[in-house]
Structure formats: structure tokens, C-alpha cells
N, C-alpha and C. Protein backbone atom coordinates (compact mmCIF):
# COMPACT_ATOMS: atom_id res chain seq x y z
N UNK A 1 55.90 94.85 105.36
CA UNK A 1 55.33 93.66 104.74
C UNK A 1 53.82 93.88 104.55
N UNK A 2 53.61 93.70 103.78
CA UNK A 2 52.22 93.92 103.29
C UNK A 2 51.20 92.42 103.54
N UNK A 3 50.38 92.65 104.61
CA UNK A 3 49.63 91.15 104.70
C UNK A 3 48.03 91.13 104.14
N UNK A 4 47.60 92.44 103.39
CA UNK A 4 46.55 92.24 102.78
C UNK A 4 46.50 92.62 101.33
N UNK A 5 45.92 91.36 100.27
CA UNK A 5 46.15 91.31 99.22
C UNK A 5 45.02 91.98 98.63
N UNK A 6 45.26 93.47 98.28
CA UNK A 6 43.71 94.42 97.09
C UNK A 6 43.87 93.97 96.41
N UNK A 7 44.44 93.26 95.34
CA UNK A 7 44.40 93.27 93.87
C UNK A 7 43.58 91.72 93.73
N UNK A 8 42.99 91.16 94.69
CA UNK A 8 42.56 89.31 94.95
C UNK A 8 41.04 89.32 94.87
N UNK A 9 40.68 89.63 93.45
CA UNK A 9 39.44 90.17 93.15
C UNK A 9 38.36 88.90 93.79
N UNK A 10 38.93 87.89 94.02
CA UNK A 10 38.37 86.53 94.08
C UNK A 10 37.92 86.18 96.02
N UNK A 11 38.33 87.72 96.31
CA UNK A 11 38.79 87.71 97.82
C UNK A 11 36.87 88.38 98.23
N UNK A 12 36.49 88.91 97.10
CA UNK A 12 35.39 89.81 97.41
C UNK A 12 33.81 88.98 97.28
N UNK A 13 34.02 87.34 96.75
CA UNK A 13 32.92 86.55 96.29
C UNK A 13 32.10 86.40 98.15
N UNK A 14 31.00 86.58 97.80
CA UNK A 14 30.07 86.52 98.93
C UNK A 14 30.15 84.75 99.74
N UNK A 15 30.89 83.92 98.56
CA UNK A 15 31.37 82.86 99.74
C UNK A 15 32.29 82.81 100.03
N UNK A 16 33.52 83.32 99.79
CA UNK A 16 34.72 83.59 100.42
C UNK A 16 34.73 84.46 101.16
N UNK A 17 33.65 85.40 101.33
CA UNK A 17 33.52 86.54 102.60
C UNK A 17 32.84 85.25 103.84
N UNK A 18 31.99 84.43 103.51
CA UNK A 18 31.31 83.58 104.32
C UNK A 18 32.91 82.67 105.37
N UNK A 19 33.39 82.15 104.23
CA UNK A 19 34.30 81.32 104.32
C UNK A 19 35.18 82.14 105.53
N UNK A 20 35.34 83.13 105.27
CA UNK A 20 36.70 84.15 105.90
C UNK A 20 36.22 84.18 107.34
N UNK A 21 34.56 84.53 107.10
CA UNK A 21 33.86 84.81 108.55
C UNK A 21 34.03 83.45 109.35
N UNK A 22 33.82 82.49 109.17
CA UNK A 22 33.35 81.33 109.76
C UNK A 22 35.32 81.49 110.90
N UNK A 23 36.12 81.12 109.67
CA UNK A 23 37.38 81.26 109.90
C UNK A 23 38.27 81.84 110.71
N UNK A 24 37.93 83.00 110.84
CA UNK A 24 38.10 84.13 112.23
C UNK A 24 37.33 83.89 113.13
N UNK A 25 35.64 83.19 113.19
CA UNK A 25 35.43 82.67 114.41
C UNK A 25 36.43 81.63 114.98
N UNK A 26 36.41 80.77 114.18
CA UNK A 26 37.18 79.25 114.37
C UNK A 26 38.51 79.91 115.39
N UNK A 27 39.32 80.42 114.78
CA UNK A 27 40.30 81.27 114.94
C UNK A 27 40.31 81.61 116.42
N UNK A 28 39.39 82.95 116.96
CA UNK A 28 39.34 83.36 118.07
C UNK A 28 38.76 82.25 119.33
N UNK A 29 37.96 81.21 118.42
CA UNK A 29 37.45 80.81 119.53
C UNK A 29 38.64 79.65 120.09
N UNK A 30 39.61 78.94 118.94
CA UNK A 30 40.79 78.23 119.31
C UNK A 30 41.61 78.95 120.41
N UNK A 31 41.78 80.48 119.69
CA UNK A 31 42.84 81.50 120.27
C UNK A 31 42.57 81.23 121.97
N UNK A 32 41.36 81.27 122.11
CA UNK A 32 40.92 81.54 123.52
C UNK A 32 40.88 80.26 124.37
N UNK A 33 40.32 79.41 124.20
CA UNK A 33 40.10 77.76 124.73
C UNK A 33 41.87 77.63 125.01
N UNK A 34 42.60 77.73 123.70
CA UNK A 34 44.21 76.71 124.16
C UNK A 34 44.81 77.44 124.78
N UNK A 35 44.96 78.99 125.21
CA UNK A 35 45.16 79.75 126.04
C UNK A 35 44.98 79.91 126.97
N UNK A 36 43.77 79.88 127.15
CA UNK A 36 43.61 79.78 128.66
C UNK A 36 43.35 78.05 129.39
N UNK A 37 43.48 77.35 128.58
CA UNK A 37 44.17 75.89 128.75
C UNK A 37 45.65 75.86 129.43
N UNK A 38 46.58 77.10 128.62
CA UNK A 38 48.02 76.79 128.97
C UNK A 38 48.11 77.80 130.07
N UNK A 39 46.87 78.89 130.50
CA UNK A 39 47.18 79.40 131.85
C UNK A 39 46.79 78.37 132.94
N UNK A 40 45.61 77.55 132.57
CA UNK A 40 45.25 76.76 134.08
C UNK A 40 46.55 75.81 134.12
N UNK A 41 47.34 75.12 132.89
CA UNK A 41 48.25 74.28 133.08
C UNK A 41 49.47 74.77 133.95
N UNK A 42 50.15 75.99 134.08
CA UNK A 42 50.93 76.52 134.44
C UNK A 42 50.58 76.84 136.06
N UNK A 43 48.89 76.99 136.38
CA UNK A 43 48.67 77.27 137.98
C UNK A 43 48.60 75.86 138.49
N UNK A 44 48.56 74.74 137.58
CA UNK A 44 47.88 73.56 137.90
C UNK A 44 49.45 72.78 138.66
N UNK A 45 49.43 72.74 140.21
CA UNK A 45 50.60 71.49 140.58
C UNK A 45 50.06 70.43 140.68
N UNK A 46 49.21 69.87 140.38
CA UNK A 46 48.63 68.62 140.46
C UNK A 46 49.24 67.87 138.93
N UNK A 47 49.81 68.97 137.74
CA UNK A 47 50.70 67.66 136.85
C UNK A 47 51.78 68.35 136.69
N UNK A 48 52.57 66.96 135.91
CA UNK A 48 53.53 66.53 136.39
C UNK A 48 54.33 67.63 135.54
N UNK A 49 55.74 67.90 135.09
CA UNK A 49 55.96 68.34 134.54
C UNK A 49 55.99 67.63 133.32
N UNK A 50 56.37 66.69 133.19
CA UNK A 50 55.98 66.04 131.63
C UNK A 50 55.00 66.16 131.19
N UNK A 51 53.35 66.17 132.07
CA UNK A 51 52.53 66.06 131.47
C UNK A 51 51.87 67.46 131.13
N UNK A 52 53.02 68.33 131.80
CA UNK A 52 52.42 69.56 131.74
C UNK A 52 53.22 70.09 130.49
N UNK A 53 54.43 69.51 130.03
CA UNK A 53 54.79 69.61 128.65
C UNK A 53 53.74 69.42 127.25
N UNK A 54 53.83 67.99 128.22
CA UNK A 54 52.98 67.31 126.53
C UNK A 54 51.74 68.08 126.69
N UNK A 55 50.85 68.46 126.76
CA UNK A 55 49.88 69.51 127.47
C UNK A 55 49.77 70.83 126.59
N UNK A 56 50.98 71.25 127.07
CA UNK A 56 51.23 72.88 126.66
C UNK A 56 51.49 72.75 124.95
N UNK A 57 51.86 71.25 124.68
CA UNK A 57 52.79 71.28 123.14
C UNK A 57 51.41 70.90 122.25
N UNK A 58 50.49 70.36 122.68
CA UNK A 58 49.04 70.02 122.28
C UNK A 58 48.41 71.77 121.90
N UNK A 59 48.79 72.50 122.88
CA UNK A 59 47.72 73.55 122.98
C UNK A 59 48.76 74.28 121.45
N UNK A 60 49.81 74.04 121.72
CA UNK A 60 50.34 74.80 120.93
C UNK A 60 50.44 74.71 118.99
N UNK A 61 50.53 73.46 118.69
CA UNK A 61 49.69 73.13 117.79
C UNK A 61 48.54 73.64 117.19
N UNK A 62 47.77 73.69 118.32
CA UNK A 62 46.32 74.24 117.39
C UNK A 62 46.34 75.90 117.83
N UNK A 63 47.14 76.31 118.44
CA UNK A 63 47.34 78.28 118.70
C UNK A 63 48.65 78.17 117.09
N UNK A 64 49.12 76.60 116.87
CA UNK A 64 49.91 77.24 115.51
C UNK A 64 48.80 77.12 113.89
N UNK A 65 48.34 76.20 113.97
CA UNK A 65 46.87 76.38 112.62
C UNK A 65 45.93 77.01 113.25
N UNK A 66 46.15 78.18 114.07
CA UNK A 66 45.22 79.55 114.43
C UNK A 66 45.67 80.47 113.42
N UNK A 67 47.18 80.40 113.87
CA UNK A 67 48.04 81.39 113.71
C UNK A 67 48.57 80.97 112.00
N UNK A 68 48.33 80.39 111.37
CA UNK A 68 48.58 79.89 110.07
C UNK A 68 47.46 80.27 109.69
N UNK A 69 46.04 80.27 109.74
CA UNK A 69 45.38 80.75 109.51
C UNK A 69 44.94 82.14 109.59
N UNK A 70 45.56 82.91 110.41
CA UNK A 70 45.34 84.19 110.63
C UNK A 70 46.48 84.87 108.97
N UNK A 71 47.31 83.97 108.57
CA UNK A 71 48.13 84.24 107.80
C UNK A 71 47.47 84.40 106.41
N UNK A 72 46.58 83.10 105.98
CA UNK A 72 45.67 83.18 105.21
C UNK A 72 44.67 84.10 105.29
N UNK A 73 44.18 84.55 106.24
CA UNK A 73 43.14 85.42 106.21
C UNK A 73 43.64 87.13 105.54
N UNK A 74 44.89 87.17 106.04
CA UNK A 74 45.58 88.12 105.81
C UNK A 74 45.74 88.33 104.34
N UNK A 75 45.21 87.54 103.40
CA UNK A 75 45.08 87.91 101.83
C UNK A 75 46.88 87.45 101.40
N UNK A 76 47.23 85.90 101.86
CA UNK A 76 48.34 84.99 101.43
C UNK A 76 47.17 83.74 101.06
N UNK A 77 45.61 83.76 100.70
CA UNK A 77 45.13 82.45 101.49
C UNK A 77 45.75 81.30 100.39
N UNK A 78 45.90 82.04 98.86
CA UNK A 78 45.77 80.68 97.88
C UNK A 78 47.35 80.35 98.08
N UNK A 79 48.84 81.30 98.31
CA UNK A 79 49.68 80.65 98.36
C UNK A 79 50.04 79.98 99.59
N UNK A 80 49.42 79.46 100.82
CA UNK A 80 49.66 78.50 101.45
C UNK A 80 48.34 77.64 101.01
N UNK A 81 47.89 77.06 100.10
CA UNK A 81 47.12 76.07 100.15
C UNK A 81 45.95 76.01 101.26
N UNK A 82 45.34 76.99 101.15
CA UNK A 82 44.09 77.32 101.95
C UNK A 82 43.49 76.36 102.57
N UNK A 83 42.75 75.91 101.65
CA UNK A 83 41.62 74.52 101.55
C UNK A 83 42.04 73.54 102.37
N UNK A 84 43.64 73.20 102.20
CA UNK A 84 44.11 72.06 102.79
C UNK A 84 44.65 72.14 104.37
N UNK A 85 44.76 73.24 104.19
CA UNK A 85 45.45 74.16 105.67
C UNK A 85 43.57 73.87 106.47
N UNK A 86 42.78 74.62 106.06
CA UNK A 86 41.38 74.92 106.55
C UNK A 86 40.69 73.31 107.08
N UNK A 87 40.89 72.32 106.14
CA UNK A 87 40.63 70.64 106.10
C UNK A 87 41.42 70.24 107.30
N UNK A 88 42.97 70.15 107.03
CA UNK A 88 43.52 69.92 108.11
C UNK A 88 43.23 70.40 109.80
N UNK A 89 42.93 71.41 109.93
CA UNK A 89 42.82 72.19 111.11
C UNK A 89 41.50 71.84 111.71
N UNK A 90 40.18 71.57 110.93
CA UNK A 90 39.08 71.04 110.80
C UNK A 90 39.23 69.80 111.56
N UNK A 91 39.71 68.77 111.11
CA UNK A 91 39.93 67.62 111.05
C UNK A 91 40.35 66.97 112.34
N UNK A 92 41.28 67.96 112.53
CA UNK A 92 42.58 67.97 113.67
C UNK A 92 41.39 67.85 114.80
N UNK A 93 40.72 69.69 114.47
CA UNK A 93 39.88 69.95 115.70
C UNK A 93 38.47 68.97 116.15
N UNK A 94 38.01 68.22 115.17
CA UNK A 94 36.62 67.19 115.45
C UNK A 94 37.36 66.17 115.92
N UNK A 95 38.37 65.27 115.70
CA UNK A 95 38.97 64.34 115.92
C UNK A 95 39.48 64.38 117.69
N UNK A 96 40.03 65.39 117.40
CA UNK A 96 40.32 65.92 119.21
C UNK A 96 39.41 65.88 120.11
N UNK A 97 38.58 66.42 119.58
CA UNK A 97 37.57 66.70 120.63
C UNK A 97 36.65 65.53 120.55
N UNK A 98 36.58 64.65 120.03
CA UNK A 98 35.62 63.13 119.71
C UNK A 98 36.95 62.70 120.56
N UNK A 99 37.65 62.18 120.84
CA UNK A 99 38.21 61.27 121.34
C UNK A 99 38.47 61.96 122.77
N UNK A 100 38.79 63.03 122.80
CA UNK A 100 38.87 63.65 124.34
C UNK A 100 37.44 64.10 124.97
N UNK A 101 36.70 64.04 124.24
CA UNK A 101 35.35 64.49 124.96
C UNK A 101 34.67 62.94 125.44
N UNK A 102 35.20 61.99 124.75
CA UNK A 102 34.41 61.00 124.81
C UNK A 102 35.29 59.83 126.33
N UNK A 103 36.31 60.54 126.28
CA UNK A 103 37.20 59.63 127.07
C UNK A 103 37.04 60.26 128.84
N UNK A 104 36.74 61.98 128.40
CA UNK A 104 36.21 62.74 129.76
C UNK A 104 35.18 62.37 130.30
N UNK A 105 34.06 61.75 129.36
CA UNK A 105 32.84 61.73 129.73
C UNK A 105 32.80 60.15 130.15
N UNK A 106 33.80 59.35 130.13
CA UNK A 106 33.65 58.28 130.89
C UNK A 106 34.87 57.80 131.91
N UNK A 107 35.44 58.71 132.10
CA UNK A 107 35.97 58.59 133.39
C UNK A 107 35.45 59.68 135.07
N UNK A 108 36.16 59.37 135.61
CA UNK A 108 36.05 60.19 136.45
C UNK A 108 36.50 61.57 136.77
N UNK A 109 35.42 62.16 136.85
CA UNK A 109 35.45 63.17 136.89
C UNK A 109 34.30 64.08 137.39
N UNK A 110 34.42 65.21 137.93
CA UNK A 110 33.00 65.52 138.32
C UNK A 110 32.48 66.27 137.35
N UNK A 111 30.72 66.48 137.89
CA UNK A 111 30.12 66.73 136.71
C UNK A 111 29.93 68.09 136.05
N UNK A 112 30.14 68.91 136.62
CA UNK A 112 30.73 70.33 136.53
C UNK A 112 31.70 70.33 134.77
N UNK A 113 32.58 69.53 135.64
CA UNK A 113 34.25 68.91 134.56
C UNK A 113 33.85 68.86 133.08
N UNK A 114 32.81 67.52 133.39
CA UNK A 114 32.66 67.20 132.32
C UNK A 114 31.34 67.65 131.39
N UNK A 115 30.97 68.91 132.37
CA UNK A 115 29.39 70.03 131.56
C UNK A 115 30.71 71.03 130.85
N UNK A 116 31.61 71.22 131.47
CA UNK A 116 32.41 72.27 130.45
C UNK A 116 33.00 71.98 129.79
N UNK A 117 33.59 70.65 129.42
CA UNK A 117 34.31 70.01 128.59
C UNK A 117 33.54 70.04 127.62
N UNK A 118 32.40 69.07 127.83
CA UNK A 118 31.15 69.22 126.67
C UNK A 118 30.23 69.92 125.73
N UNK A 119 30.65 70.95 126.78
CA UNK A 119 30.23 72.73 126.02
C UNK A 119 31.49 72.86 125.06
N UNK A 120 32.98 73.12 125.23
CA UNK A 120 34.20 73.33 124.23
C UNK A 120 34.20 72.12 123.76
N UNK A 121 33.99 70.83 123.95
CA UNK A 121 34.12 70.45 122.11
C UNK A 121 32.68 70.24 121.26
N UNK A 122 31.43 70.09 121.87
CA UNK A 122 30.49 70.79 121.01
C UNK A 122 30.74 71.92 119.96
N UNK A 123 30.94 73.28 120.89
CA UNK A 123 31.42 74.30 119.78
C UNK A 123 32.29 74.01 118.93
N UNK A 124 33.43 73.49 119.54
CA UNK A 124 34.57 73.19 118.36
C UNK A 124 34.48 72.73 117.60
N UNK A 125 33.20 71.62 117.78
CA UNK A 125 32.92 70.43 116.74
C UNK A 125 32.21 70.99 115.80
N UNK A 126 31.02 72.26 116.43
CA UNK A 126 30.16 72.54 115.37
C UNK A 126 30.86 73.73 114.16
N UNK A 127 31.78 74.31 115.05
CA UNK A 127 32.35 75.83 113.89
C UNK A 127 33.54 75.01 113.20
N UNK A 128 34.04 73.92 113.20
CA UNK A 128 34.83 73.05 112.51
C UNK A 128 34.12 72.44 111.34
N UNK A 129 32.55 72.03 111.91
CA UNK A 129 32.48 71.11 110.92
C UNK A 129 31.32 72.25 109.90
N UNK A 130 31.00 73.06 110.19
CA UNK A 130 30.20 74.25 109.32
C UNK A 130 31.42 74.95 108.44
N UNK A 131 32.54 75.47 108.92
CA UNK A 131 33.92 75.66 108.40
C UNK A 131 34.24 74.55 107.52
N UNK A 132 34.15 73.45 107.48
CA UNK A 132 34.98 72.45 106.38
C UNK A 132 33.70 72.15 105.57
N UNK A 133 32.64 71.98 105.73
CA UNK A 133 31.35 72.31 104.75
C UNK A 133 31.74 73.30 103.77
N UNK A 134 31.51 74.88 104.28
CA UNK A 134 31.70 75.85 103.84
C UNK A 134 33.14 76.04 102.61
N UNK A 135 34.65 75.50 103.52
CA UNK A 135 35.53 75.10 102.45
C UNK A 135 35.25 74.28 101.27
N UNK A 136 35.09 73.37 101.74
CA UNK A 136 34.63 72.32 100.55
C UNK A 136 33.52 72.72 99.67
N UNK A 137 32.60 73.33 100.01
CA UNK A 137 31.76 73.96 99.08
C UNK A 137 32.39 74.84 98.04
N UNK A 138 33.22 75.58 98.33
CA UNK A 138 33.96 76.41 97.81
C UNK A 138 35.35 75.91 96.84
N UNK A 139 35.44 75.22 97.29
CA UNK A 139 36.33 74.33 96.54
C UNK A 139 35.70 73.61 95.38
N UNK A 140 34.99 73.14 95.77
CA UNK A 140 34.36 71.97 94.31
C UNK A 140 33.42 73.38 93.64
N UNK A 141 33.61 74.55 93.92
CA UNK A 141 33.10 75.24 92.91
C UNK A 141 33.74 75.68 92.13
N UNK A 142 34.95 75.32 92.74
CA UNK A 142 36.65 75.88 91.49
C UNK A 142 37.07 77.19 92.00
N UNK A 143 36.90 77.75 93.41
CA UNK A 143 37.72 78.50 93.51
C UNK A 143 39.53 78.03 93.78
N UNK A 144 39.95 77.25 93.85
CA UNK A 144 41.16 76.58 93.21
C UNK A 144 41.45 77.09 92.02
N UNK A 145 40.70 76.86 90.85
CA UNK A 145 41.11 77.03 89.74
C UNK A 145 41.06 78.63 88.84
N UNK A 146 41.12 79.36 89.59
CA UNK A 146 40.37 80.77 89.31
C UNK A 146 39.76 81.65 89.87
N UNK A 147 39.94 82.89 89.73
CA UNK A 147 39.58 83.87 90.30
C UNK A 147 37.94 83.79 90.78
N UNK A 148 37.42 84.36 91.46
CA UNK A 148 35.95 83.30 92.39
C UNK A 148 35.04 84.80 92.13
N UNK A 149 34.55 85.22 91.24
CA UNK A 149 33.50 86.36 90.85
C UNK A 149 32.10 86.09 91.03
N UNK A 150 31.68 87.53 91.87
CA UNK A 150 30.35 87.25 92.47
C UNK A 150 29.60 86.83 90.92
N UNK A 151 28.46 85.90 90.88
CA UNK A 151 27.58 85.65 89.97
C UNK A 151 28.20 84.55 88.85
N UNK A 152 29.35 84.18 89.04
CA UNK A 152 29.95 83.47 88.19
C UNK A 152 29.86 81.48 88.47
């Protein structure tokens, strides 16, 4: 199976190289956070098993629009609907982390807890929301509609 597309002349525009970069950060840095999320969940007996379900099925979600994205990157990006895949995952990830960062930071918890919590969704928040900038820029320039040539 062939997962990189040469002939995607539109693949070589200096903002779709931007776009790609941002994307593979996003990517590795998800890869790593929900991973090693679902190793502390698995050492963790303090929850329950349900909650260590619903937990693991959260992490897994966003290791799956990693992994959907790693698909796009792979030079498939325009036939799964890039933009909307990239928006969505964006979206997913600021939203998450605004409501779970904000709900950590006012309960209990110690302060350690909630300095590292605050560090992962900062980042998340910021390579999400520079990533859906970056898409959207790219989009309302019509790479949708056509091949995306440097100078054009």
C-alpha cells in the first residue's frame, strides 16, 4: 500500500509544508500525553473499573484523530477531508482541556496536580489553536479547490 502521494504537487506549497509541521507536532505530542495517561490508568487502583474504562475510551479517541491524522499526513490528506478532520480534532482538543483544566483547577487537588495539568492543556491549547489558524488559513486560500502552487 502506498501511503505517500508524489504526484500531490499541492503537497509541496510552503503552507502546507507549515500546515503538515504544526500537525505531526500536534500528533506526537497527543501520541504521548493519552498514552502515558492510559499507562498511569492501568497502575492506578484508586479507580474504579468503570472509571477506568470511561478513562481509557477518552484517551482513545484522541490516540484515534492522532492516528487519522497520521493517515492524512501520509499524502491521503484531501480524500479524508483534511480541514474538517484537522477543525474537528482542534476543537475536540481546546474544548477538553478548557473544561478539564478548569474543573482541576478548582477542586481538590494538590498543587503539584494541578502545575502539570496546567502545563498539558496549555500546550494542547496552544499547538491546537496555531494548527486550526494555520488550517483555516489555508483553506480560505482555496487549497480545497485546487492544486496549492508555491507563488500562486
Amino acid at each position: 500500500m502506498l501511503w505517500f502521494d508524489s504526484s500531490a504537487v499541492w503537497l509541496t506549497s510552503s503552507a502546507v509544508k507549515k500546515l503538515r509541521g504544526l500537525l505531526w507536532v500536534f500528533v506526537a505530542w497527543t501520541a504521548v500525553v493519552w498514552i502515558v495517561r492510559i499507562r498511569n490508568l492501568i497502575g492506578d487502583d484508586q479507580v474504579t473499573s468503570s472509571g477506568r474504562m470511561w478513562r481509557i475510551l477518552l484517551a482513545i479517541v484522541f490516540l484515534g484523530f492522532a492516528g487519522l491524522s497520521v493517515v492524512a499526513l501520509g499524502g491521503r490528506w484531501r480524500s479524508i477531508g483534511s480541514t474538517r478532520l484537522v477543525g474537528v480534532f482542534c476543537i475536540w482538543t481546546v474544548t477538553y482541556w478548557l473544561v478539564r483544566g478548569i474543573g482541576i483547577l478548582f477542586t481538590d487537588h494538590e498543587a503539584a496536580f494541578k502545575a502539570v495539568h496546567s502545563i498539558l492543556a496549555l500546550v494542547s491549547i496552544a499547538i491546537a489553536a496555531a494548527l486550526y489558524r494555520s488550517d483555516n488559513n489555508l483553506s480560505s486560500a482555496g487549497a480545497d479547490h485546487g492544486p496549492l502552487v508555491e507563488g500562486r
